[in-house]
Protein backbone atom coordinates (compact mmCIF):
# COMPACT_ATOMS: atom_id res chain seq x y z
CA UNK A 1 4.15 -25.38 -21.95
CA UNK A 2 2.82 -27.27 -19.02
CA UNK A 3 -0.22 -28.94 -18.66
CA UNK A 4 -0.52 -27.29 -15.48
CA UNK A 5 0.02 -23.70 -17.31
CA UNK A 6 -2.18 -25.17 -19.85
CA UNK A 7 -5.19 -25.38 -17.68
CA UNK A 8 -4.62 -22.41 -15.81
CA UNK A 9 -5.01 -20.52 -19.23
CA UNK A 10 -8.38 -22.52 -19.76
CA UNK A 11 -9.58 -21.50 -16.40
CA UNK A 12 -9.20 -17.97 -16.72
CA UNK A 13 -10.88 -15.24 -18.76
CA UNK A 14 -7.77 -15.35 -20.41
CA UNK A 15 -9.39 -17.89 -23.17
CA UNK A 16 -12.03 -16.23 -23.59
CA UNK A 17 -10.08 -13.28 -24.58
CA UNK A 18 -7.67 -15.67 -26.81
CA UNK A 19 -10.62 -17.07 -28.92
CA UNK A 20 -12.02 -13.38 -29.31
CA UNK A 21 -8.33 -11.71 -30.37
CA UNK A 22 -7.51 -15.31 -32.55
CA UNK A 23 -10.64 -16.74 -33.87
CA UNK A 24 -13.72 -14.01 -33.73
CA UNK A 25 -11.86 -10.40 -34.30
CA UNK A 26 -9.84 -12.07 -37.65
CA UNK A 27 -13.50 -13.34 -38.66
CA UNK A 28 -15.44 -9.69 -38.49
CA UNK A 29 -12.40 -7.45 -39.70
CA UNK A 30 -12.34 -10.90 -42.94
CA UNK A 31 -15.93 -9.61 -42.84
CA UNK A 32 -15.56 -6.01 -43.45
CA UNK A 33 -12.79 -7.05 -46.11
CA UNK A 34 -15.34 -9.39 -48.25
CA UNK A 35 -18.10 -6.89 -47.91
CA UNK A 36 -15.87 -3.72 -49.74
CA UNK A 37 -13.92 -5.94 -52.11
CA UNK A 38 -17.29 -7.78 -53.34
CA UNK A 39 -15.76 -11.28 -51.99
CA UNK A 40 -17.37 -14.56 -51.56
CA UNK A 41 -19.14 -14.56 -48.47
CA UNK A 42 -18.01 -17.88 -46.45
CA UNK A 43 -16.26 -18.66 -42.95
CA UNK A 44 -12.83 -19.68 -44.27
CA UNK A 45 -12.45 -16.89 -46.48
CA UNK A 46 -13.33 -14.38 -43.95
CA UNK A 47 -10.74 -16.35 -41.89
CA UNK A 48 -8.14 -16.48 -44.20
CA UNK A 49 -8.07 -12.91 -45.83
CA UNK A 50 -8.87 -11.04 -42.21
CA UNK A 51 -5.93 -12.16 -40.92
CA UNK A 52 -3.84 -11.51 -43.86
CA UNK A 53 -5.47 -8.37 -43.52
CA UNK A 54 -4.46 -7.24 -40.56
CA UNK A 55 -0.46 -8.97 -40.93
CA UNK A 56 -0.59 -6.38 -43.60
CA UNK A 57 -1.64 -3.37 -42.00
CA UNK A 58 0.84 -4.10 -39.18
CA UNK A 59 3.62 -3.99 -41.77
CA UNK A 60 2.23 -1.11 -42.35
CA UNK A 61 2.24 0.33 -39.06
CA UNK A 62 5.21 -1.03 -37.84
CA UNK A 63 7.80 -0.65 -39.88
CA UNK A 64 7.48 3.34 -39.94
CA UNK A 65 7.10 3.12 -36.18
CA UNK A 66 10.00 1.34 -35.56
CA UNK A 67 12.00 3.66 -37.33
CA UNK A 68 11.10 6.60 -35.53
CA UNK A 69 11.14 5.00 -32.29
CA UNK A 70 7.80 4.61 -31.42
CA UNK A 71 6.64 2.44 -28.27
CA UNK A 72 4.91 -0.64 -28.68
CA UNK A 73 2.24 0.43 -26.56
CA UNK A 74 1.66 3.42 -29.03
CA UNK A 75 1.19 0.23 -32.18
CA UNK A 76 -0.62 -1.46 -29.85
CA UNK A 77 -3.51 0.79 -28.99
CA UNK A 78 -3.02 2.49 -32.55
CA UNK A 79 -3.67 -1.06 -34.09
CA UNK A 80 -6.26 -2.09 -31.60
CA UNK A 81 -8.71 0.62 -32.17
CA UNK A 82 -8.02 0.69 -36.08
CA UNK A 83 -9.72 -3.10 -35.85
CA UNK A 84 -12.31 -2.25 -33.92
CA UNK A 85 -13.07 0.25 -36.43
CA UNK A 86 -12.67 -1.74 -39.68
CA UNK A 87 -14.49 -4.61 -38.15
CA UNK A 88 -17.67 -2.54 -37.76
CA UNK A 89 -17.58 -1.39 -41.48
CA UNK A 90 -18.81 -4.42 -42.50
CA UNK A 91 -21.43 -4.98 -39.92
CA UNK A 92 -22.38 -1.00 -40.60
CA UNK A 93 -23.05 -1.50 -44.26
CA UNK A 94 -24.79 -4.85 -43.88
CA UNK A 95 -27.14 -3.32 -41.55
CA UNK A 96 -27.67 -0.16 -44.33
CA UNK A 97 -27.96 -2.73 -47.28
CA UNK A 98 -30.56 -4.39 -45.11
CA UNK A 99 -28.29 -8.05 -45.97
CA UNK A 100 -28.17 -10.43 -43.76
CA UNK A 101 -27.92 -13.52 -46.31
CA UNK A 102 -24.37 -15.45 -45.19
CA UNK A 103 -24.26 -18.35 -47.64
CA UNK A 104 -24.61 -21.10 -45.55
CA UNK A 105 -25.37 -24.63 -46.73
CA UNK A 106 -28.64 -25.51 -46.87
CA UNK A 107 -29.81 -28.46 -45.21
CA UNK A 108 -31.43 -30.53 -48.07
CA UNK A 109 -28.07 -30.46 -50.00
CA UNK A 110 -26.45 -31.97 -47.56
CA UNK A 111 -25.39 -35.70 -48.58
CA UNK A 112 -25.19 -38.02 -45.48
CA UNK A 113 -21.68 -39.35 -47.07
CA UNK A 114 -20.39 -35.95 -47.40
CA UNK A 115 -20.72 -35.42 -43.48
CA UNK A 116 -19.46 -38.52 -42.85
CA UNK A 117 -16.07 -37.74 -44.94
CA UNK A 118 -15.81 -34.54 -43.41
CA UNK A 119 -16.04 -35.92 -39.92
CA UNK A 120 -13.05 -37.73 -40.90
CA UNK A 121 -11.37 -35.21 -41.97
CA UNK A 122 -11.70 -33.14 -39.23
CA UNK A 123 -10.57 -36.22 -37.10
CA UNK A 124 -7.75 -36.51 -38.99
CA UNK A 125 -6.82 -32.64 -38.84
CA UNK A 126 -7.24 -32.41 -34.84
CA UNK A 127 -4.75 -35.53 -34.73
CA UNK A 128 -2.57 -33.44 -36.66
CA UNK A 129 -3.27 -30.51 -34.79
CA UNK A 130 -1.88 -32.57 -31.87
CA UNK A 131 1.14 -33.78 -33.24
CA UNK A 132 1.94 -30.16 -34.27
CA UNK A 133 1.29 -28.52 -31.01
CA UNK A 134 3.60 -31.27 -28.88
CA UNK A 135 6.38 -30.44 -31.69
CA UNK A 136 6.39 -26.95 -31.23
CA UNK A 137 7.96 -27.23 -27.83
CA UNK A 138 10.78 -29.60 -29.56
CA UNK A 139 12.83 -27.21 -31.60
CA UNK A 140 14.16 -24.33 -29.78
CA UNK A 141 15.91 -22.55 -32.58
CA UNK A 142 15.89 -19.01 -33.02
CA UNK A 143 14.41 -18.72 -29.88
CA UNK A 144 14.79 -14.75 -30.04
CA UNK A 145 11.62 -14.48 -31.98
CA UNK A 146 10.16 -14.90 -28.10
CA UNK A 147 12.44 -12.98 -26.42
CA UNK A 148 12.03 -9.70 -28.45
CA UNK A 149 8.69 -10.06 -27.78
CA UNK A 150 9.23 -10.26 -23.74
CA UNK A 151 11.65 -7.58 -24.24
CA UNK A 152 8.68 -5.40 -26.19
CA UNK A 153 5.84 -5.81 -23.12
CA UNK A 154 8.96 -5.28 -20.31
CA UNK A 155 10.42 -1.70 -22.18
CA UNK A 156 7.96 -0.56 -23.82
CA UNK A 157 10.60 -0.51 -26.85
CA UNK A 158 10.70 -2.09 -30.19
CA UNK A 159 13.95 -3.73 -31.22
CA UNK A 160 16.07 -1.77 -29.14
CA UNK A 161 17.18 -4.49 -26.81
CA UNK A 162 20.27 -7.14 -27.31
CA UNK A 163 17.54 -10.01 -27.05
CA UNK A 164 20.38 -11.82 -25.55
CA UNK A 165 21.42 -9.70 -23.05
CA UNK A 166 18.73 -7.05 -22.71
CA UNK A 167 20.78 -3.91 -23.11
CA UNK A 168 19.69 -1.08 -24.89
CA UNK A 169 21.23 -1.43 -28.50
CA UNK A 170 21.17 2.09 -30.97
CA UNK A 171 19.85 1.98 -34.25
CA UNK A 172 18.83 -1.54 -34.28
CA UNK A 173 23.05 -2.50 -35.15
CA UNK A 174 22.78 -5.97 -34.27
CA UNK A 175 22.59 -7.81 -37.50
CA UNK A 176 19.76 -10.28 -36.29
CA UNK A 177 17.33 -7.70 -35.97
CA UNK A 178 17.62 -6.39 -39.68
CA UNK A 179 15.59 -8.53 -40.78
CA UNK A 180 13.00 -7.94 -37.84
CA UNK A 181 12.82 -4.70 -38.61
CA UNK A 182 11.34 -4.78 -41.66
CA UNK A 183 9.83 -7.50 -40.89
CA UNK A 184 8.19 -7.35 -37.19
CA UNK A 185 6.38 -10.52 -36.86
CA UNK A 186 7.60 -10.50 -33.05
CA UNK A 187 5.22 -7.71 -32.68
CA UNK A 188 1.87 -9.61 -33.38
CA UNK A 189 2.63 -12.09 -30.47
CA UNK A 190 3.82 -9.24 -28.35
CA UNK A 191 1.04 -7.65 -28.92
CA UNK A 192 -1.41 -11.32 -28.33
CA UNK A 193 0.29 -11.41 -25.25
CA UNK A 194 -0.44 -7.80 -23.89
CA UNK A 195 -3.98 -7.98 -24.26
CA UNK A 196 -4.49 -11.57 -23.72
CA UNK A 197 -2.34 -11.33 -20.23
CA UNK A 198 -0.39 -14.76 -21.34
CA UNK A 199 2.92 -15.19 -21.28
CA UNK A 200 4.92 -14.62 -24.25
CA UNK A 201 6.34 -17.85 -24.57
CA UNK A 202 2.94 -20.02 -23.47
CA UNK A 203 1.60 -18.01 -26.51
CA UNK A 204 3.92 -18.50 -28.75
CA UNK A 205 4.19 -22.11 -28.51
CA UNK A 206 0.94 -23.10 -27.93
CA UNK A 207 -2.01 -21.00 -28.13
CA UNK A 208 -1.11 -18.97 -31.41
CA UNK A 209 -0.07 -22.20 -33.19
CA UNK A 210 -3.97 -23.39 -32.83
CA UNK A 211 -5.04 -20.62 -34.82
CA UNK A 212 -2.50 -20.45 -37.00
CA UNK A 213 -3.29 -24.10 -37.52
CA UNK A 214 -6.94 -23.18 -38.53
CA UNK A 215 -5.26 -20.58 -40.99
CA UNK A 216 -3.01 -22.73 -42.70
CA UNK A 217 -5.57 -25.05 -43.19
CA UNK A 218 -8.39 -22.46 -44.29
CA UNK A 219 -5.75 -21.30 -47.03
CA UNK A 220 -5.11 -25.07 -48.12
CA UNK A 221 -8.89 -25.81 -48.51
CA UNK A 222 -9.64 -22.23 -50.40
CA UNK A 223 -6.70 -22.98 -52.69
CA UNK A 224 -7.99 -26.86 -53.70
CA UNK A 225 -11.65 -25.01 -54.13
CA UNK A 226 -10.26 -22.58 -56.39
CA UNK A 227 -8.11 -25.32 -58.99
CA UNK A 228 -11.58 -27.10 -59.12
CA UNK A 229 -13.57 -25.89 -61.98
CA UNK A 230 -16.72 -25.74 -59.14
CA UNK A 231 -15.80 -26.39 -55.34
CA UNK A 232 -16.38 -29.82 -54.14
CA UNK A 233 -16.29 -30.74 -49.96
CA UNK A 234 -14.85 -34.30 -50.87
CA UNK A 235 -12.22 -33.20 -52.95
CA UNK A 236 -10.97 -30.48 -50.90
CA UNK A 237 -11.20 -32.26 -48.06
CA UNK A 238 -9.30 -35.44 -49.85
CA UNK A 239 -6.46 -32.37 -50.77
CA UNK A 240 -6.37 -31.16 -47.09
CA UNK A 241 -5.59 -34.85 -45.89
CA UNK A 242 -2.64 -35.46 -48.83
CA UNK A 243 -1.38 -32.33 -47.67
CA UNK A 244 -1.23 -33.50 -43.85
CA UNK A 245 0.27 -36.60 -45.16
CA UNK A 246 2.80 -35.26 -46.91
CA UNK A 247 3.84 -32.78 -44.04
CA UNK A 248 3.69 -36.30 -41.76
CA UNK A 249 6.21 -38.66 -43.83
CA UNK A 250 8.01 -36.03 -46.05
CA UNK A 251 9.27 -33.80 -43.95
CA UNK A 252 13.11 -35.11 -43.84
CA UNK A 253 14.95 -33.56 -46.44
CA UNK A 254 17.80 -36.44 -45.04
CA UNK A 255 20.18 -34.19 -43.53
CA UNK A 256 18.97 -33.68 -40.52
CA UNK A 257 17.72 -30.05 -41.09
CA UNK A 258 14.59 -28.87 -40.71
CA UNK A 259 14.27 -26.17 -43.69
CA UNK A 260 11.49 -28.17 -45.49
CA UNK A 261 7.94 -26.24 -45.75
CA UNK A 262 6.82 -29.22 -43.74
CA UNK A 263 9.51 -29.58 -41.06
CA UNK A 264 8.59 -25.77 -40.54
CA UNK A 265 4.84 -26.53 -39.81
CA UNK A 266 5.57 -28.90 -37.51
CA UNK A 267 8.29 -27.49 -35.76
CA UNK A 268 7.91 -23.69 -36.40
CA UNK A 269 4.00 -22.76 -36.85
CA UNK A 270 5.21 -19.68 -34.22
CA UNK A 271 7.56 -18.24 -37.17
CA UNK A 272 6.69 -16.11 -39.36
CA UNK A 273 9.10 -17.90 -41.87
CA UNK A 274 7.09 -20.48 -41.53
CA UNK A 275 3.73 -19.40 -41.50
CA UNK A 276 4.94 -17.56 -44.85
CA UNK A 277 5.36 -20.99 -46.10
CA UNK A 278 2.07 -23.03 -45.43
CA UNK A 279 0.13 -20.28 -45.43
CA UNK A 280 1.40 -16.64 -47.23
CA UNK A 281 2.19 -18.29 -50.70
CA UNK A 282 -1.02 -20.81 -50.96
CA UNK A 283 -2.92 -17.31 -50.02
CA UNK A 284 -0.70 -15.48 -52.95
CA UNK A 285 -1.74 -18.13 -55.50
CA UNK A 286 -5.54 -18.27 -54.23
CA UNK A 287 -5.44 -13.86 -54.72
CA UNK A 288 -3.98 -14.79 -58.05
CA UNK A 289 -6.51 -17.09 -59.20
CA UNK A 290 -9.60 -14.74 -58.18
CA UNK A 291 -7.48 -12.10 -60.49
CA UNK A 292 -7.28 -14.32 -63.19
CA UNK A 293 -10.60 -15.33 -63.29
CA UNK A 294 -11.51 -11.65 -63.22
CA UNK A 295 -9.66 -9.14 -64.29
CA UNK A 296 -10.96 -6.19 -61.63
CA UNK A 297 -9.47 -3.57 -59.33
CA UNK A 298 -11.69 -6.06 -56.54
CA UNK A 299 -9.58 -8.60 -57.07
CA UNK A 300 -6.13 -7.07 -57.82
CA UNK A 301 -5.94 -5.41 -54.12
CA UNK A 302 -5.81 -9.02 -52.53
CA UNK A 303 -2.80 -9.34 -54.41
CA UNK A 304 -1.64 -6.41 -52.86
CA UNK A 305 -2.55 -7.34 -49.41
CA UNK A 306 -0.75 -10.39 -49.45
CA UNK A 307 1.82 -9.57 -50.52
CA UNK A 308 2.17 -7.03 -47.54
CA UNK A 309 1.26 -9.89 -45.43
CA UNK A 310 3.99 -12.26 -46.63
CA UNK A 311 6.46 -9.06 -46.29
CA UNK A 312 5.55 -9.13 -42.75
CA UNK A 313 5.66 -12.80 -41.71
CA UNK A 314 9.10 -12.84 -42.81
CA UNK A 315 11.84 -10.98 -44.72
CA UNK A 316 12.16 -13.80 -47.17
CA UNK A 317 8.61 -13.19 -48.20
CA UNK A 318 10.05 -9.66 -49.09
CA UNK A 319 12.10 -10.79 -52.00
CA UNK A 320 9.37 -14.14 -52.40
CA UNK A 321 6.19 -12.14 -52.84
CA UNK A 322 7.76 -9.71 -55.63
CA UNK A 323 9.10 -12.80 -57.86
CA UNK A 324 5.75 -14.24 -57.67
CA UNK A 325 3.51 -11.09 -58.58
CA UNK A 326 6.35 -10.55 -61.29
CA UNK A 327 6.15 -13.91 -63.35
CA UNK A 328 2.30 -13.72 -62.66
CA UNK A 329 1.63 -10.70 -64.77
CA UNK A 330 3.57 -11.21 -67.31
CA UNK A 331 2.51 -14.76 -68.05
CA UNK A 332 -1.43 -13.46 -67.34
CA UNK A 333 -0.16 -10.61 -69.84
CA UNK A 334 0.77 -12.76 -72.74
CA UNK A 335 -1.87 -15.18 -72.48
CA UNK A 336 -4.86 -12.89 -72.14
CA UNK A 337 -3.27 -10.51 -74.18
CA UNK A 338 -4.35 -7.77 -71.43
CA UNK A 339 -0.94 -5.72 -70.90
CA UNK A 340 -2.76 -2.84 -68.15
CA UNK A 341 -2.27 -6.58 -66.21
CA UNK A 342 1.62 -5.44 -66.05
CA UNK A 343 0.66 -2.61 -63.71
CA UNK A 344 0.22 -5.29 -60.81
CA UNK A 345 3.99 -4.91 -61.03
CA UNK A 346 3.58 -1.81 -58.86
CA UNK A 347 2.71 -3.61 -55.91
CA UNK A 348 5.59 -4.49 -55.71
CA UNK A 349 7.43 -0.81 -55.28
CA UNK A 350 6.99 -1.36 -50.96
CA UNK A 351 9.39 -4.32 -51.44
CA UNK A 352 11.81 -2.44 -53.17
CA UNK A 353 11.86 0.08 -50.37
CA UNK A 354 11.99 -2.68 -47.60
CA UNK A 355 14.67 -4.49 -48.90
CA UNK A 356 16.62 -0.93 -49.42
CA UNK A 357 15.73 -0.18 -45.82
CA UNK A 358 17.49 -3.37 -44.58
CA UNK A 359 20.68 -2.89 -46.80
CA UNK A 360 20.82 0.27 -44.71
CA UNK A 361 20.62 -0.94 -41.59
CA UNK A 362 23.11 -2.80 -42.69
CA UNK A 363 24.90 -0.23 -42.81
CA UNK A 364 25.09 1.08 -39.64
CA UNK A 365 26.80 -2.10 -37.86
């Protein structure tokens, strides 16, 4: 993108609109989620779990949908209002319980060298930021990922379309779109797009990597809090930066290719493959943690939201999510002794029936 498209975004009501539909609406319906589930009440973990949230009600949504041929304007209004709705649970029962306490920091225990190692840290994140927002524009590969989502917003029609030549295509044959099926992620910045009024491929590359930026690193700094026998800003933050540095310098596997986690946040943060990888399994492992701390029907749904979520960033988070809920239980099983832990295996039973569903589209090539 431009800088001259760039600023014509940041002109317009059209950022206001972006920060509302990225940054505030993933906030309130992380909100809603916390306040039902009995969560921790911070920003980052309304971030974080909101919009794994609502990836997983969209695979929810959309993969039914799809197969019976629905529009994309009927997800997109179907999904819209279900937000609004689930966003104003929390607020709803807040105002009932009469709560209004957020868990903010108080003043007097903040340390003048903590804030000055955070502002570095945030430095050092928005020069990151940077660097991954020019490299987005670098790699064009699988470039289809935009154009099914242009194709979406011009016919009304989910993967129906040869994304390379725009015909109308029966039964979703081609063998690229498998895997899009039951796993839609083109739909979410189809559906940015449409009610931001930016152009698919401006939001793709640029304005949806800056909050899935902000996600990735949300998930990072929950996960460091949660290995830390009590969270700690310094250390978290210290784990944040050794992450950016290893995403910086190790990101060459030597061959030229760019299937490293951290050649795929630089280059890729508009993939779902990709955001499965910095951000779906550190989210996984943080769901897992709260369920091994506690052993409680509050924290086993996470589990099962995520791994939902991971199913619909990418089809490899079909077969990745599974394998990791699997060796989970039964390792929490044997140590803890607590076999009724084994039953987490039946989150798993909506993978089994996705990856069935794309052997039989399969199929029908």
């Amino acid at each position: 993108m431009s800088v001259k498209e760039l600023f014509s975004v940041l002109t317009q009501g059209q950022v206001l609109k972006s920060i509302f539909v990225l940054l505030i609406m993933p906030l309130f319906v992380g909100h809603s989620f916390s306040i039902l589930l009995k969560r921790k009440k911070s920003i980052p973990e309304y971030y974080v779990f909101g919009l794994t949230f609502l990836f997983a009600v969209m695979e929810v949504i959309c993969v039914p949908a799809i197969m019976n041929f629905k529009s994309f304007t009927f997800v997109y209004y179907f999904l819209f209002w279900f937000i609004i709705i689930f966003s104003l649970i929390g607020v709803v029962i807040r105002i009932i319980r009469k709560d209004f306490d957020f868990d903010f920091p108080d003043l007097e225990d903040i340390k003048y060298l903590r804030v000055i190692f955070t502002i570095g840290v945030v430095i050092f994140c928005m020069y990151f930021l940077r660097l991954t927002i020019i490299y987005q524009n670098v790699n064009d590969d699988d470039s289809r990922f935009v154009v099914v989502s242009v194709d979406m917003l011009e016919y009304d029609k989910m993967y129906l379309n040869n994304p390379a030549t725009g015909e109308d295509i029966p039964n979703f044959i081609l063998t690229e779109d498998h895997k899009d099926v039951v796993s839609p992620w083109g739909v979410y910045i189809a559906a940015l797009s449409k009610f931001t009024g930016i152009k698919v491929v401006t939001m793709a590359h640029s304005i949806m990597d800056l909050a899935l930026y902000i996600y990735v690193m949300c998930a990072w700094w929950l996960l460091a809090g949660r290995m830390l026998k009590k969270e700690n800003a310094i250390m978290q933050g210290s784990f944040l930066v050794l992450i950016l540095l290893m995403a910086m310098y190790g990101n060459d596997r030597g061959d030229g290719l760019i299937n490293t986690v951290f050649m795929k946040f630089l280059y890729r943060l508009w993939q779902g493959k990709a955001v499965l990888a910095s951000a779906g399994i550190p989210i996984m492992y943080i769901s897992m943690f709260d369920y091994y701390k506690k052993n409680s029907i509050y924290n086993a749904i996470p589990i099962f939201v995520t791994n939902l979520a991971m199913c619909f960033m990418s089809a490899n988070g079909i077969v990745i999510a599974p394998i990791m809920i699997g060796v989970f239980a039964v390792i929490y099983s044997l140590l803890q002794f607590k076999w009724h832990t084994l039953l987490i295996l039946l989150f798993t039973i909506p993978n089994y029936y996705l990856y069935k569903l794309y052997f039989y589209l399969m199929g029908l090539r």
